[in-house]
Structures are given as C-alpha cells and as structure tokens.
N, C-alpha and C. Protein backbone atom coordinates (compact mmCIF):
# COMPACT_ATOMS: atom_id res chain seq x y z
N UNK A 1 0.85 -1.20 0.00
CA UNK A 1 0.00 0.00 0.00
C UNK A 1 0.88 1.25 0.00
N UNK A 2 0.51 2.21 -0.79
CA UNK A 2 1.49 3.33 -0.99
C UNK A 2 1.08 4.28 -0.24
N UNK A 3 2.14 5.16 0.48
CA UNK A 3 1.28 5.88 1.19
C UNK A 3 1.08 7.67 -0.01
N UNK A 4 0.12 8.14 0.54
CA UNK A 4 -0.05 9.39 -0.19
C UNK A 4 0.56 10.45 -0.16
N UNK A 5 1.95 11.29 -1.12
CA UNK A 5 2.96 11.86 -0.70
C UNK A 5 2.48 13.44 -0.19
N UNK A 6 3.01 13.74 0.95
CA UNK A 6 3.03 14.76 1.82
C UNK A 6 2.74 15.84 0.94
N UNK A 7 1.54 16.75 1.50
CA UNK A 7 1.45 17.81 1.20
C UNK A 7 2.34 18.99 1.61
N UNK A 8 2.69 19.93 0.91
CA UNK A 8 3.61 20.93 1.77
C UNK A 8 2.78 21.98 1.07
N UNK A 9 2.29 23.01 2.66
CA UNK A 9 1.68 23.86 2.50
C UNK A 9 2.37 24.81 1.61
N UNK A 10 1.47 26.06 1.43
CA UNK A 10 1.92 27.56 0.57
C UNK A 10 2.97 28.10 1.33
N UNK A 11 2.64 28.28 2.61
CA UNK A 11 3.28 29.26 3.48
C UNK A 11 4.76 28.19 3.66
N UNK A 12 5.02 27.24 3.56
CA UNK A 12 6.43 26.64 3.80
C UNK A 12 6.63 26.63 2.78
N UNK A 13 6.43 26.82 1.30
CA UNK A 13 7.01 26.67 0.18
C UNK A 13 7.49 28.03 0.07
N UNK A 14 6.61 28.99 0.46
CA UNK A 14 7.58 30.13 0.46
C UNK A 14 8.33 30.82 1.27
N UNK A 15 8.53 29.97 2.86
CA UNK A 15 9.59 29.83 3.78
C UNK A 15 10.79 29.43 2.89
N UNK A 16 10.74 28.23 2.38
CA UNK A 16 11.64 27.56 1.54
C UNK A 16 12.17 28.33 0.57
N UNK A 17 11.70 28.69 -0.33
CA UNK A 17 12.14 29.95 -0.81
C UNK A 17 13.07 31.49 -0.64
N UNK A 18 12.31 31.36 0.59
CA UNK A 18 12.83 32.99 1.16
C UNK A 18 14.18 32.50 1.82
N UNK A 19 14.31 31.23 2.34
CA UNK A 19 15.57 31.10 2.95
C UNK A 19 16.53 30.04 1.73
N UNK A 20 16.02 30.43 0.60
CA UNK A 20 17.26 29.24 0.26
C UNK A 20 18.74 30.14 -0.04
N UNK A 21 19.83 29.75 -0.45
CA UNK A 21 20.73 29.51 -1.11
C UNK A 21 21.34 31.36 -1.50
N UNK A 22 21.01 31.02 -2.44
CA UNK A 22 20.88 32.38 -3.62
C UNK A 22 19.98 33.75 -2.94
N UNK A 23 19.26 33.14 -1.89
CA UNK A 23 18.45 34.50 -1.17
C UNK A 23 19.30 34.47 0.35
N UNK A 24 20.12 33.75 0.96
CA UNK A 24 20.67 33.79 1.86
C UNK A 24 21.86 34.89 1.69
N UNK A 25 22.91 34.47 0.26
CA UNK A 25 23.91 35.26 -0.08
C UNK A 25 23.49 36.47 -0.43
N UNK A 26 22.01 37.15 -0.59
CA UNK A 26 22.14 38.59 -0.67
C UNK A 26 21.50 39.20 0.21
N UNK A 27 20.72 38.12 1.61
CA UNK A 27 20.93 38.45 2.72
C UNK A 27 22.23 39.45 3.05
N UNK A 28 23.32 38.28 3.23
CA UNK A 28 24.71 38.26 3.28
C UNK A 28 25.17 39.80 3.41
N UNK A 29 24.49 40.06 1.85
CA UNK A 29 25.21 41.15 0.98
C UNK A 29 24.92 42.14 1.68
N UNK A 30 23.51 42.32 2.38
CA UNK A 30 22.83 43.97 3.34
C UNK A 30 23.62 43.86 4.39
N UNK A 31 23.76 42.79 5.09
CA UNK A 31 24.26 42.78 6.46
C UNK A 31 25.69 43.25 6.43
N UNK A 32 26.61 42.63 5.31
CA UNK A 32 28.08 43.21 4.66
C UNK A 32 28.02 45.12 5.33
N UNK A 33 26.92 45.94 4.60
CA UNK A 33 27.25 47.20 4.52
C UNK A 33 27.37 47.99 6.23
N UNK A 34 26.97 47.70 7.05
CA UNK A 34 26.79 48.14 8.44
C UNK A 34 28.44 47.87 8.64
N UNK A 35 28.74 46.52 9.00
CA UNK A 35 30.28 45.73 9.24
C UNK A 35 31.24 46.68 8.72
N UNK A 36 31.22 47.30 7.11
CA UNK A 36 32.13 48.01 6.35
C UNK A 36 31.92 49.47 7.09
N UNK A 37 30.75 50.02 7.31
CA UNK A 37 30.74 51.24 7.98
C UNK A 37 31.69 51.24 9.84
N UNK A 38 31.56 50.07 10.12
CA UNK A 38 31.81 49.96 11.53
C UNK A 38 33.69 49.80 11.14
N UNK A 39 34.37 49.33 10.07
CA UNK A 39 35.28 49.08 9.84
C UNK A 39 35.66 50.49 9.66
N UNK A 40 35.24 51.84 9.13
CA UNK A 40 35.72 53.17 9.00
C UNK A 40 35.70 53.58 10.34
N UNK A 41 34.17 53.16 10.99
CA UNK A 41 34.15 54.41 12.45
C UNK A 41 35.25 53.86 13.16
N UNK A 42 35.68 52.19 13.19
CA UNK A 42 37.03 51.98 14.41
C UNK A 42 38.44 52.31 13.27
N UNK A 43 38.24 52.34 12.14
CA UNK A 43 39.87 53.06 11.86
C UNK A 43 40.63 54.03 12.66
N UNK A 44 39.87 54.46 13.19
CA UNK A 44 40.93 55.86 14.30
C UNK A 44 40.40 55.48 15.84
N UNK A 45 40.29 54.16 16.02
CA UNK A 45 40.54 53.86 17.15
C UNK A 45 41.20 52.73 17.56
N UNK A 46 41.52 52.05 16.24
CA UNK A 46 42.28 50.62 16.51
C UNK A 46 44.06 51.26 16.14
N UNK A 47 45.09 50.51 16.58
CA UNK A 47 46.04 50.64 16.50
C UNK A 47 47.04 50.96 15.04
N UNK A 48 46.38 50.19 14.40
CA UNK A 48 46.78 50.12 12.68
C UNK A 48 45.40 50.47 12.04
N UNK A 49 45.34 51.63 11.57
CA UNK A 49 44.41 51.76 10.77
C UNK A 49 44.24 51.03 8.88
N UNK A 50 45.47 50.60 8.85
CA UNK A 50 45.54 49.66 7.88
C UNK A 50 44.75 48.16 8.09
N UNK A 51 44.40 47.76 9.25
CA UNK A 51 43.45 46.60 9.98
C UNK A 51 42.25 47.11 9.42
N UNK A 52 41.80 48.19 9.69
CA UNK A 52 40.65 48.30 9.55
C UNK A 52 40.02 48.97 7.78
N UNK A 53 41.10 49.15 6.97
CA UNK A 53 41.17 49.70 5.75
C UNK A 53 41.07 47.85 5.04
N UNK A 54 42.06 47.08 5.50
CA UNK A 54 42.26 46.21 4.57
C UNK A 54 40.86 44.92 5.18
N UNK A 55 40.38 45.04 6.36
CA UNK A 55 39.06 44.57 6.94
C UNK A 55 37.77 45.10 6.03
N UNK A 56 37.47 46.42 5.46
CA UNK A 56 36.55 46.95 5.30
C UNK A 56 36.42 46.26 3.26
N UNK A 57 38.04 46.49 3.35
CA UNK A 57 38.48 45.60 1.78
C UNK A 57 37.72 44.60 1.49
N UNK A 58 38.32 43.59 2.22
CA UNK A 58 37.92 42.09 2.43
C UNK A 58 36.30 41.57 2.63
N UNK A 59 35.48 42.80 3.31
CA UNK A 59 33.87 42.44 3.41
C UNK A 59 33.72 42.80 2.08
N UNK A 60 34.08 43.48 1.12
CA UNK A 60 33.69 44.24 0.42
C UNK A 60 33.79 43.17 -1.26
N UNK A 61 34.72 42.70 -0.88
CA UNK A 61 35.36 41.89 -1.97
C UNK A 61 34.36 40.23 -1.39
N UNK A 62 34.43 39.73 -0.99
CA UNK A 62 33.09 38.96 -0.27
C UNK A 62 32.02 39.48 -0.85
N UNK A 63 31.24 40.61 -0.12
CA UNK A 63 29.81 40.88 -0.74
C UNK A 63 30.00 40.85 -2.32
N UNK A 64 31.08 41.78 -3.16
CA UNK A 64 30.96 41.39 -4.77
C UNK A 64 30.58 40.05 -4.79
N UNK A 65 31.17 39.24 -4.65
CA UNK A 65 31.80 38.09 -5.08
C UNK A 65 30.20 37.35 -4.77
N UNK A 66 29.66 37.63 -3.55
CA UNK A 66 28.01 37.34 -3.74
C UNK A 66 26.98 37.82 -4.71
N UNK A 67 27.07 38.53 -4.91
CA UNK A 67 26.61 39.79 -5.92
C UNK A 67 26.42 38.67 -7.28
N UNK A 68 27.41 38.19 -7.81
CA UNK A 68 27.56 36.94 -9.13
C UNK A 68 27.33 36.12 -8.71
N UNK A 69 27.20 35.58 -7.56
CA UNK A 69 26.96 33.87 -6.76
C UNK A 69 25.55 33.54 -6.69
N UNK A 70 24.58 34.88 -6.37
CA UNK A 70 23.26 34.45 -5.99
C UNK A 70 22.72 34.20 -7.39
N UNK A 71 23.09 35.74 -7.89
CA UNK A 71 22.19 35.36 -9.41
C UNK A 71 22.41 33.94 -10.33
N UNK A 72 23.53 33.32 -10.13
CA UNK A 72 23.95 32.54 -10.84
C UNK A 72 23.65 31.36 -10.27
N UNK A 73 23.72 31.20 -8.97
CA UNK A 73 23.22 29.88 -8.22
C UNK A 73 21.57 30.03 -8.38
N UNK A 74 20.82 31.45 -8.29
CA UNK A 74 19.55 31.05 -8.66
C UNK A 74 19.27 30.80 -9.89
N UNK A 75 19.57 30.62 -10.93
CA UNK A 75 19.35 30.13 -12.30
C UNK A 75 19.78 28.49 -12.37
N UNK A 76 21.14 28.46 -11.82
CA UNK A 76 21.32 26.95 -12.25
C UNK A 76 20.36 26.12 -11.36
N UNK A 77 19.65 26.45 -10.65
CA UNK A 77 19.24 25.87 -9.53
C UNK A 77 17.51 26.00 -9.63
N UNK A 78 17.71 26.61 -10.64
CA UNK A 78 16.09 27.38 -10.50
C UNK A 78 15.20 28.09 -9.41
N UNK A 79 15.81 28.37 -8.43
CA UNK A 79 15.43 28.94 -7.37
C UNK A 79 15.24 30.56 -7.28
N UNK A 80 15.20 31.38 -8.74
CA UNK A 80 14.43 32.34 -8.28
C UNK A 80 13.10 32.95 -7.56
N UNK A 81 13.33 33.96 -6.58
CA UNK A 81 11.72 34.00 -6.13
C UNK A 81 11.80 35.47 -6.27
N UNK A 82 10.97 36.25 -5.95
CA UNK A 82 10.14 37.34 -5.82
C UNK A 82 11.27 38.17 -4.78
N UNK A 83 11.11 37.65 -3.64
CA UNK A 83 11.70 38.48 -2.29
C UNK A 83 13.62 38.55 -3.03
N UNK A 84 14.12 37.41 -4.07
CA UNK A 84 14.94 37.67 -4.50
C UNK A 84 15.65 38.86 -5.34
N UNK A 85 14.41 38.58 -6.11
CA UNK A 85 14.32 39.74 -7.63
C UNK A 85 14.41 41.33 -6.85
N UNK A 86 13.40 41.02 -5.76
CA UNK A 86 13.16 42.82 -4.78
C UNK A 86 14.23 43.26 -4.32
N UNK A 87 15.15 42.10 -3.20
CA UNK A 87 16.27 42.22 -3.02
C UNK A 87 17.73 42.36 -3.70
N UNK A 88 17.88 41.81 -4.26
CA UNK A 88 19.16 42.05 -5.40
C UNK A 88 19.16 43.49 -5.78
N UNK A 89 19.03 44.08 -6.20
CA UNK A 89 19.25 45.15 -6.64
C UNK A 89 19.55 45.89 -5.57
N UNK A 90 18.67 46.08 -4.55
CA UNK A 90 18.76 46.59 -3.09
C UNK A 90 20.01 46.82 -2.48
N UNK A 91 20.62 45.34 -2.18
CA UNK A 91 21.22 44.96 -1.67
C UNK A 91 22.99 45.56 -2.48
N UNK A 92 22.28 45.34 -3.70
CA UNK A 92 23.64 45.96 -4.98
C UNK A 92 23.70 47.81 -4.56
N UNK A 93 22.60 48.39 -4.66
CA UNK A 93 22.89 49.54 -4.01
C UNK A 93 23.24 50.25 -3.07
N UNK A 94 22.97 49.80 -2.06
CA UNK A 94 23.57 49.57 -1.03
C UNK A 94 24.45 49.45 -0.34
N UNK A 95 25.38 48.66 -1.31
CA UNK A 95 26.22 48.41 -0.72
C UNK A 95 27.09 49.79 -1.32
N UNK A 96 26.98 50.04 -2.47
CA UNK A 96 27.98 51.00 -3.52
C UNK A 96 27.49 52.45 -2.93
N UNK A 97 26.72 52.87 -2.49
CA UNK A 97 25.90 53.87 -1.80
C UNK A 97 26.87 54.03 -0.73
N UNK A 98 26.49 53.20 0.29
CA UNK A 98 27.21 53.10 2.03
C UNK A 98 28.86 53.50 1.65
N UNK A 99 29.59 52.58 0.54
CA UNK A 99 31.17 52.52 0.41
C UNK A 99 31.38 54.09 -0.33
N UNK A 100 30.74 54.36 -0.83
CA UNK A 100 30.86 55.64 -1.95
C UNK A 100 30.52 57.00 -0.70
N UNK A 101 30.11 57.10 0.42
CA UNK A 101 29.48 58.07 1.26
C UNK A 101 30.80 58.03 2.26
N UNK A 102 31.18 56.59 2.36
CA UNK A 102 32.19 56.61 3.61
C UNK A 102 33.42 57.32 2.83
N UNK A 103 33.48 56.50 1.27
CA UNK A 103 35.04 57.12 1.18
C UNK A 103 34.59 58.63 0.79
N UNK A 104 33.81 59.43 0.78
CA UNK A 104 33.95 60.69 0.51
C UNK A 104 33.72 61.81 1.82
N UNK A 105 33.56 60.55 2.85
CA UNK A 105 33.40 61.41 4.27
C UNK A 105 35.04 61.12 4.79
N UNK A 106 35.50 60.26 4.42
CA UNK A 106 36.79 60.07 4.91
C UNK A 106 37.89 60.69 3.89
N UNK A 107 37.50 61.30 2.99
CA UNK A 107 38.58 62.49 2.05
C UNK A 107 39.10 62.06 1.36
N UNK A 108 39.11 60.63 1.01
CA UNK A 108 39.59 59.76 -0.04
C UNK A 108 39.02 60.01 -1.62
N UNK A 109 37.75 60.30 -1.56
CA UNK A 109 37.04 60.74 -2.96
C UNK A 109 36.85 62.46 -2.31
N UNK A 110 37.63 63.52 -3.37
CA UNK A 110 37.22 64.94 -2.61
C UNK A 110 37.12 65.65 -4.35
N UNK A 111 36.80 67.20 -4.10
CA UNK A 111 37.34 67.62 -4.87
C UNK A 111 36.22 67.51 -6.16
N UNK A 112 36.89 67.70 -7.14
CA UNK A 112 35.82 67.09 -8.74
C UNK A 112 35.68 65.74 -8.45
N UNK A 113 36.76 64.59 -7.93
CA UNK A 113 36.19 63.44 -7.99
C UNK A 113 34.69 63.31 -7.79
N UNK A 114 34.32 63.90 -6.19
CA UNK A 114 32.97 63.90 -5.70
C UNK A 114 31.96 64.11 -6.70
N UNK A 115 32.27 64.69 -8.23
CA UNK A 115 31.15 64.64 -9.08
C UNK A 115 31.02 63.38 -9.73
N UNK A 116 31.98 62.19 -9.99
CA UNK A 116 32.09 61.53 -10.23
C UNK A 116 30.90 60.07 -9.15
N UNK A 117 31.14 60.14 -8.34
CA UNK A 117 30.34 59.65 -7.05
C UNK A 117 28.93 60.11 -7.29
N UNK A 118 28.86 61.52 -7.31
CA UNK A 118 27.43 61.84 -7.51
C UNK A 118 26.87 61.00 -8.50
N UNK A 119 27.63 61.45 -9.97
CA UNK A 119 26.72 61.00 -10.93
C UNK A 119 26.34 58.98 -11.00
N UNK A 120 27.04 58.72 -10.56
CA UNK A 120 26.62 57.22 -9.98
C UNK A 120 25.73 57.10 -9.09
N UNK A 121 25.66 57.53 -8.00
CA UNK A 121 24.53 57.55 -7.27
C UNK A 121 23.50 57.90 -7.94
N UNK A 122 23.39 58.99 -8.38
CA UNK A 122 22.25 59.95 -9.46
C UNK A 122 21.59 58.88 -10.28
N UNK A 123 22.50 58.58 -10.85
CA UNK A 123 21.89 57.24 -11.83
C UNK A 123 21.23 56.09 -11.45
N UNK A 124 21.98 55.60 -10.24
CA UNK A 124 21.75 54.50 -9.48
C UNK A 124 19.89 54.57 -9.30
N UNK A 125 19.49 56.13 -8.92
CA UNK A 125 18.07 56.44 -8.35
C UNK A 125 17.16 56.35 -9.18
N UNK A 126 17.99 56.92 -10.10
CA UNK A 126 17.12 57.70 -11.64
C UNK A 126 16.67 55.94 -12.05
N UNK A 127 17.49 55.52 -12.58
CA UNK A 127 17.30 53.91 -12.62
C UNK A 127 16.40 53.24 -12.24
N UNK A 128 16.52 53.07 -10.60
CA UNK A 128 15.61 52.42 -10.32
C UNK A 128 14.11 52.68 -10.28
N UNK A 129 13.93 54.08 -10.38
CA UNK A 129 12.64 54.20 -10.33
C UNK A 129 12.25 54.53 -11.65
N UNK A 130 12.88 54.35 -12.94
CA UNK A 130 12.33 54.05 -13.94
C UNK A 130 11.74 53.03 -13.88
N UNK A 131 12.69 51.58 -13.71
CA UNK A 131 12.52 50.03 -13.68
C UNK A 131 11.41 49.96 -12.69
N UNK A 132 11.14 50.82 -11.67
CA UNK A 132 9.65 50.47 -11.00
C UNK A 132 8.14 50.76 -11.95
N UNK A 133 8.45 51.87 -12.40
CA UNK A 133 7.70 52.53 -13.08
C UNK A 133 7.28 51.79 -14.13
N UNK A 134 8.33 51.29 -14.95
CA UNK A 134 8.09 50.39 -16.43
C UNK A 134 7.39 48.52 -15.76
N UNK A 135 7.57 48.50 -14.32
CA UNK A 135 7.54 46.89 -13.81
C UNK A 135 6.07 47.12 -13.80
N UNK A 136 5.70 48.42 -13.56
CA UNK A 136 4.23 48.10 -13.59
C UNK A 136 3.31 48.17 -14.23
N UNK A 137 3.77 49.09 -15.74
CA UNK A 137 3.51 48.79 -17.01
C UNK A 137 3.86 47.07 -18.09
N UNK A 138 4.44 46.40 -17.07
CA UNK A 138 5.00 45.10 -17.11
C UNK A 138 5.69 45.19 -18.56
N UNK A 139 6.63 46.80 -18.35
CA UNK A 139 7.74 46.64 -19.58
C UNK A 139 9.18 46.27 -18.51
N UNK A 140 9.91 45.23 -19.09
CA UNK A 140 11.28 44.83 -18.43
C UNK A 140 12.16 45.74 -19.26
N UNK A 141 13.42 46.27 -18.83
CA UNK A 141 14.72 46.83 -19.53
C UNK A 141 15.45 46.04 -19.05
N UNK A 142 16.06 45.13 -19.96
CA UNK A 142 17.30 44.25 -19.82
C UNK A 142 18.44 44.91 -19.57
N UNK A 143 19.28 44.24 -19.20
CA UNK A 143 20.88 44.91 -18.64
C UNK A 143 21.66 44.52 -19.62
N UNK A 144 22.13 45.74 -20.42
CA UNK A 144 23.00 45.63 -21.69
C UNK A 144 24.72 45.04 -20.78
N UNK A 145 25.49 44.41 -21.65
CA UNK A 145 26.29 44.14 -21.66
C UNK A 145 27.16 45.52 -21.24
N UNK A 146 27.04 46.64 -21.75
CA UNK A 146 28.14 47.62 -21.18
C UNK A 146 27.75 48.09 -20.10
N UNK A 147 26.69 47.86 -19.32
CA UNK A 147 26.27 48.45 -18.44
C UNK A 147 27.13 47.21 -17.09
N UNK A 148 26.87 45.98 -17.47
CA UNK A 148 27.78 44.90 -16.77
C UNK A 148 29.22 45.02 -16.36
N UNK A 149 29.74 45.44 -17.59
CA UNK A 149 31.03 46.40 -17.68
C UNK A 149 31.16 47.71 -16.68
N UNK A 150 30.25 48.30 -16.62
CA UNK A 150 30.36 49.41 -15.61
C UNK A 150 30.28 49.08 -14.36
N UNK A 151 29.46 48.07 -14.09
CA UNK A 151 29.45 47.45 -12.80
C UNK A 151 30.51 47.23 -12.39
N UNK A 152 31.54 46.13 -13.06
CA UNK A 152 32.57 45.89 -12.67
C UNK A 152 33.40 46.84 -12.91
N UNK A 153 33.82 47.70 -13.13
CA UNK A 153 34.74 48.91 -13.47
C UNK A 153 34.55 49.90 -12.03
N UNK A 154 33.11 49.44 -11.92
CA UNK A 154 32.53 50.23 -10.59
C UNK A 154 32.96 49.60 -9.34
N UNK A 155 33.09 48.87 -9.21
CA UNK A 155 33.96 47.56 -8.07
C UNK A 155 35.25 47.58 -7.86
N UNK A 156 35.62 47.30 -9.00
CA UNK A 156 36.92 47.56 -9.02
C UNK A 156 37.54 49.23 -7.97
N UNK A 157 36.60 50.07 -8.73
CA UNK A 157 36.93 51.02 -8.95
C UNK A 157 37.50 51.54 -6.71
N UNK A 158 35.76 50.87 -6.03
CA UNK A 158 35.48 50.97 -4.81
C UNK A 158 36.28 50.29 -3.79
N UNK A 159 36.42 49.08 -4.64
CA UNK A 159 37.72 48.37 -3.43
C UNK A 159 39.52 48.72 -3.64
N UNK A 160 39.82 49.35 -5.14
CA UNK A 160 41.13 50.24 -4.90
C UNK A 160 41.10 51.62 -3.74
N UNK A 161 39.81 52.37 -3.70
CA UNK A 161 39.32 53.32 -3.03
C UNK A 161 39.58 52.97 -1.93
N UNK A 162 38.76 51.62 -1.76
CA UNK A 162 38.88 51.25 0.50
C UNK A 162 40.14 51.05 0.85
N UNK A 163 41.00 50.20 -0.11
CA UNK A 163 42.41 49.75 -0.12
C UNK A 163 43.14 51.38 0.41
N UNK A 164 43.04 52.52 -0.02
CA UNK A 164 43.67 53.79 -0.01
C UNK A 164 44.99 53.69 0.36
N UNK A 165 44.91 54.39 1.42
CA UNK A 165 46.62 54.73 2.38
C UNK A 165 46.97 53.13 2.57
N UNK A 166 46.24 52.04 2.40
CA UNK A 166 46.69 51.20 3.36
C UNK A 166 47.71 50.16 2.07
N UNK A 167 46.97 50.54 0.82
CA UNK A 167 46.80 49.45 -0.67
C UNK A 167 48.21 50.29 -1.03
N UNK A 168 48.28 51.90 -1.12
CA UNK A 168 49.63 52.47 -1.32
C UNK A 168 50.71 51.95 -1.00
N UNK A 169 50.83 51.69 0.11
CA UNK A 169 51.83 50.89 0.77
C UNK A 169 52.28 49.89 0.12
N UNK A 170 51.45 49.24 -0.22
CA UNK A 170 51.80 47.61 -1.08
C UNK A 170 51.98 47.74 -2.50
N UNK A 171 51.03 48.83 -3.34
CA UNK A 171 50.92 48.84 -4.57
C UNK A 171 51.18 50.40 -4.67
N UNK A 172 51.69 51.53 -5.24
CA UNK A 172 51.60 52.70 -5.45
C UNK A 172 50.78 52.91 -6.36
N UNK A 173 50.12 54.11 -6.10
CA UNK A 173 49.03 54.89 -7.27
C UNK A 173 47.94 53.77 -6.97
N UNK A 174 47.94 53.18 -6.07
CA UNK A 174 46.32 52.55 -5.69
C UNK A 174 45.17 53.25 -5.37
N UNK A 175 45.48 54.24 -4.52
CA UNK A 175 44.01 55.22 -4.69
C UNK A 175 43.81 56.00 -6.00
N UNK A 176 44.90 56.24 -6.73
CA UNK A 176 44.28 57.06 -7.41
C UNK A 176 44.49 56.43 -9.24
N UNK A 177 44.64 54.96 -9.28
CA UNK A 177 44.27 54.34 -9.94
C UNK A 177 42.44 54.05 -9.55
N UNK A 178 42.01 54.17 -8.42
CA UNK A 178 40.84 53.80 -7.84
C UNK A 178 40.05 54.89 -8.34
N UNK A 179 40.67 56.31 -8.04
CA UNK A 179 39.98 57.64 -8.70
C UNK A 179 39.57 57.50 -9.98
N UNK A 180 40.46 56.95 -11.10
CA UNK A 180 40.63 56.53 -12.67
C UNK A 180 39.58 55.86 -13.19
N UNK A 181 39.46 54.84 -12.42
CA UNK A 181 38.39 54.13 -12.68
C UNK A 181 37.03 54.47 -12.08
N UNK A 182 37.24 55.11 -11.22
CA UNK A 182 35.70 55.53 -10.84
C UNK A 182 35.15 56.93 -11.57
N UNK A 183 36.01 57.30 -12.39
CA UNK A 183 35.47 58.53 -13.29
C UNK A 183 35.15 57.80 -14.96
N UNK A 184 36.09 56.46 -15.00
CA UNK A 184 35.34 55.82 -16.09
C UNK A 184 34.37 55.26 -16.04
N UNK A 185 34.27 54.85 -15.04
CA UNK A 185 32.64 54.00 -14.49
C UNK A 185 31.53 54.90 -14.55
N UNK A 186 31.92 56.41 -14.08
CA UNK A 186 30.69 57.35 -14.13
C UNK A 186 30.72 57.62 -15.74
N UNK A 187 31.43 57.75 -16.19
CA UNK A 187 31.48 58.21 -17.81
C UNK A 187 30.25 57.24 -18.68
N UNK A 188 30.52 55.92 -18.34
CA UNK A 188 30.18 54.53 -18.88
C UNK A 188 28.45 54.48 -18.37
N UNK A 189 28.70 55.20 -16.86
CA UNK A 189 27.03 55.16 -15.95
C UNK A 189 25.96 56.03 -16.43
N UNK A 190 26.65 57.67 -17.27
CA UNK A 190 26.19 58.42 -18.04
C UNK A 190 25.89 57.47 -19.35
N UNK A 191 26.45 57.05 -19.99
CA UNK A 191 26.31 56.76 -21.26
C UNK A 191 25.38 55.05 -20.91
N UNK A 192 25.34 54.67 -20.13
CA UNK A 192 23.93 53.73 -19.86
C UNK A 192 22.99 54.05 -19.00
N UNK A 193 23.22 55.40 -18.51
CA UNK A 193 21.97 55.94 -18.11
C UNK A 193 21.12 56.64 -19.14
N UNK A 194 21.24 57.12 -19.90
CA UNK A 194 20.78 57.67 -21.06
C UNK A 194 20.33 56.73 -21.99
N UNK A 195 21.37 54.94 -22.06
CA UNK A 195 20.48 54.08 -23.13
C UNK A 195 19.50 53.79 -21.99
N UNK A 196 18.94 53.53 -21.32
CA UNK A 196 17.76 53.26 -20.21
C UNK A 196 16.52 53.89 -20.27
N UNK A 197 16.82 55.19 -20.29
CA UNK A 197 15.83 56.28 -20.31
C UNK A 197 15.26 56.44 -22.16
N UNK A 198 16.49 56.66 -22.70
CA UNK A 198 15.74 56.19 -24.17
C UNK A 198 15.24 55.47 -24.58
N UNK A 199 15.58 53.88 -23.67
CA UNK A 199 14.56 52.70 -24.06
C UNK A 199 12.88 52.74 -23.48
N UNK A 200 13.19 53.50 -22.28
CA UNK A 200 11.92 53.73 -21.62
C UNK A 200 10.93 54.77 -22.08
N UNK A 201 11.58 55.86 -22.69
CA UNK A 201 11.35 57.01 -22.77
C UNK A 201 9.65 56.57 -23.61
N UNK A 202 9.64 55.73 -25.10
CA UNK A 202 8.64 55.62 -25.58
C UNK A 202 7.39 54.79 -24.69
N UNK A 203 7.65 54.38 -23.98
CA UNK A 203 6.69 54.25 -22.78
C UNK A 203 5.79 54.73 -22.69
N UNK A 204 6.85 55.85 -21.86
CA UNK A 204 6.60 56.93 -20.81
C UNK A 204 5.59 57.88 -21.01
N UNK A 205 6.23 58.10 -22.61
CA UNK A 205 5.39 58.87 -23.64
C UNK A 205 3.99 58.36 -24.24
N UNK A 206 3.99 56.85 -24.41
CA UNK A 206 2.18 56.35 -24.49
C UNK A 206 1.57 56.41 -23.59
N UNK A 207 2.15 56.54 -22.52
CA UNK A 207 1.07 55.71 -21.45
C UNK A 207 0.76 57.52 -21.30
C-alpha cells in the first residue's frame, strides 16, 4: 500500500524559498554594509588603521563576489523567487551607496572626484525608479552588456578606493588608480543611463 505523498503547504514553500541559497547570499550582501561602515568608524581607534582599511576591503570583496553567486546559483538551480528579484538590486545599491558616502566622508574621494560619485549615485536612483515605473507597465529593460562592464569597473573602482593609504603601501598609485576608474565607471554610468531612459522614454510617452 502506498502511502499518499506529503502535502507541503503555501506558506512553507515560500519559507523555503525565502531562505534558500541564492536568497541567503544577498541576505549576506545587506548585512556586509553596516560591518564596512563599523570598519571606518574603528579606523581611528584601533592601532593600525591599515586593519581596519584592509578589513573593510575584504567584506567588500566577499559581498561582490556574492553579488555573481546568488544570481547565478539562482538560475542553475532554478530557485528564483520574488523576495529575490526585490532584493538584489537593493542589496547591490547599497552596498555602492554606504562605500561611496564613507570614502567621501573620509577624504579619499574629494574635490571634482565627488562629481564623479554623484553621478553614480544619481543614476543609481534615476534607474531604479524608472525600472519600478516600467515593472508596472510590465515593460522589463534588460541589462545591456556595457552596463555589466560598468558594474565591474565600478567595483573595481570601490575596493582600490577602501584599499587607499593602506593598498599604497603595497601597490603605489592605488588610490588614485581607484579615482581613474571611478570617473570611467561614471562616464560609462552616463552613457547607460541615457540608453535606459531612451529605451523607456517611448513608454513613458504612451502611457
């Protein structure tokens, strides 16, 4: 006699969900940004402020490195959900937001750079609340390939930045190889913020 296989309610299927795998690592990724802020406020109270420069590094290079892990473990795995899709992006801003505020409160990004910072952030906003706007017209804007490119150019750009006084030491022209790239990343953030808005733009304009 066979027995009749177990029902599993709604509400645990989307327990199951909310805690798997691919939604744990961008958990991960929010909780990362507090740790990296707490890694600036004890720089001028721990002994080596290089501890706490090359600490703030290391979360930072971790959360990326989640950033490609979830999305990619939720596809091979099929485990995208909803609370995922909401989160990811979140969690991506967030983090570049928090690191981009500290290094320009700590004098590392000053000057014209700071327009450079802006216009990433700027975009970052402008962005997303297009993509809300068009989600509920249930138009999607895919993520062009150069815009992927900016991402990483943008990473790059943030962990030569955290590295600063401490990355000099080891590598010269590390911060301001970090500056270099974070004014190409904004260059690149302009020029895919503008394909975004032009893809949206005819939308915007029917509706």
């Amino acid at each position: 006699m066979k027995l009749a296989p177990k029902k599993v309610s709604t509400r645990t299927m989307a327990s199951r969900r909310a805690f798997n795998i691919p939604n744990l690592l961008t958990y991960s990724r929010i909780l990362t940004v507090p740790l990296i802020v707490l890694c600036f406020f004890f720089e001028g109270r721990l002994q080596s402020s290089d501890l706490a420069r090359w600490s703030a590094l290391f979360l930072f290079i971790m959360a990326s490195v989640t950033d490609y892990l979830d999305g990619y473990l939720a596809r091979i795995w099929q485990q995208t959900s909803n609370i995922g899709k909401m989160l990811d992006p979140i969690a991506d801003k967030l983090l570049v937001s928090a690191c981009l505020l500290l290094l320009a409160a700590e004098g590392i990004i000053a000057g014209w750079t700071l327009w450079a910072a802006i216009i990433i952030l700027c975009r970052e906003i402008l962005v997303s609340g297009l993509r809300e706007y068009l989600a509920a017209l249930k138009v999607s804007v895919p993520v062009t390939q150069l815009a992927k490119w900016k991402t990483t150019l943008q990473m790059f750009a943030i962990a030569f930045l955290l590295a600063g006084p401490a990355g000099d030491k080891l590598l010269p022209y590390t911060t301001q190889m970090g500056i270099v790239l974070l004014w190409i990343s904004a260059i690149l953030t302009l020029y895919t913020g503008y394909d975004y808005f032009r893809a949206g733009a005819k939308h915007i304009v029917d509706e």
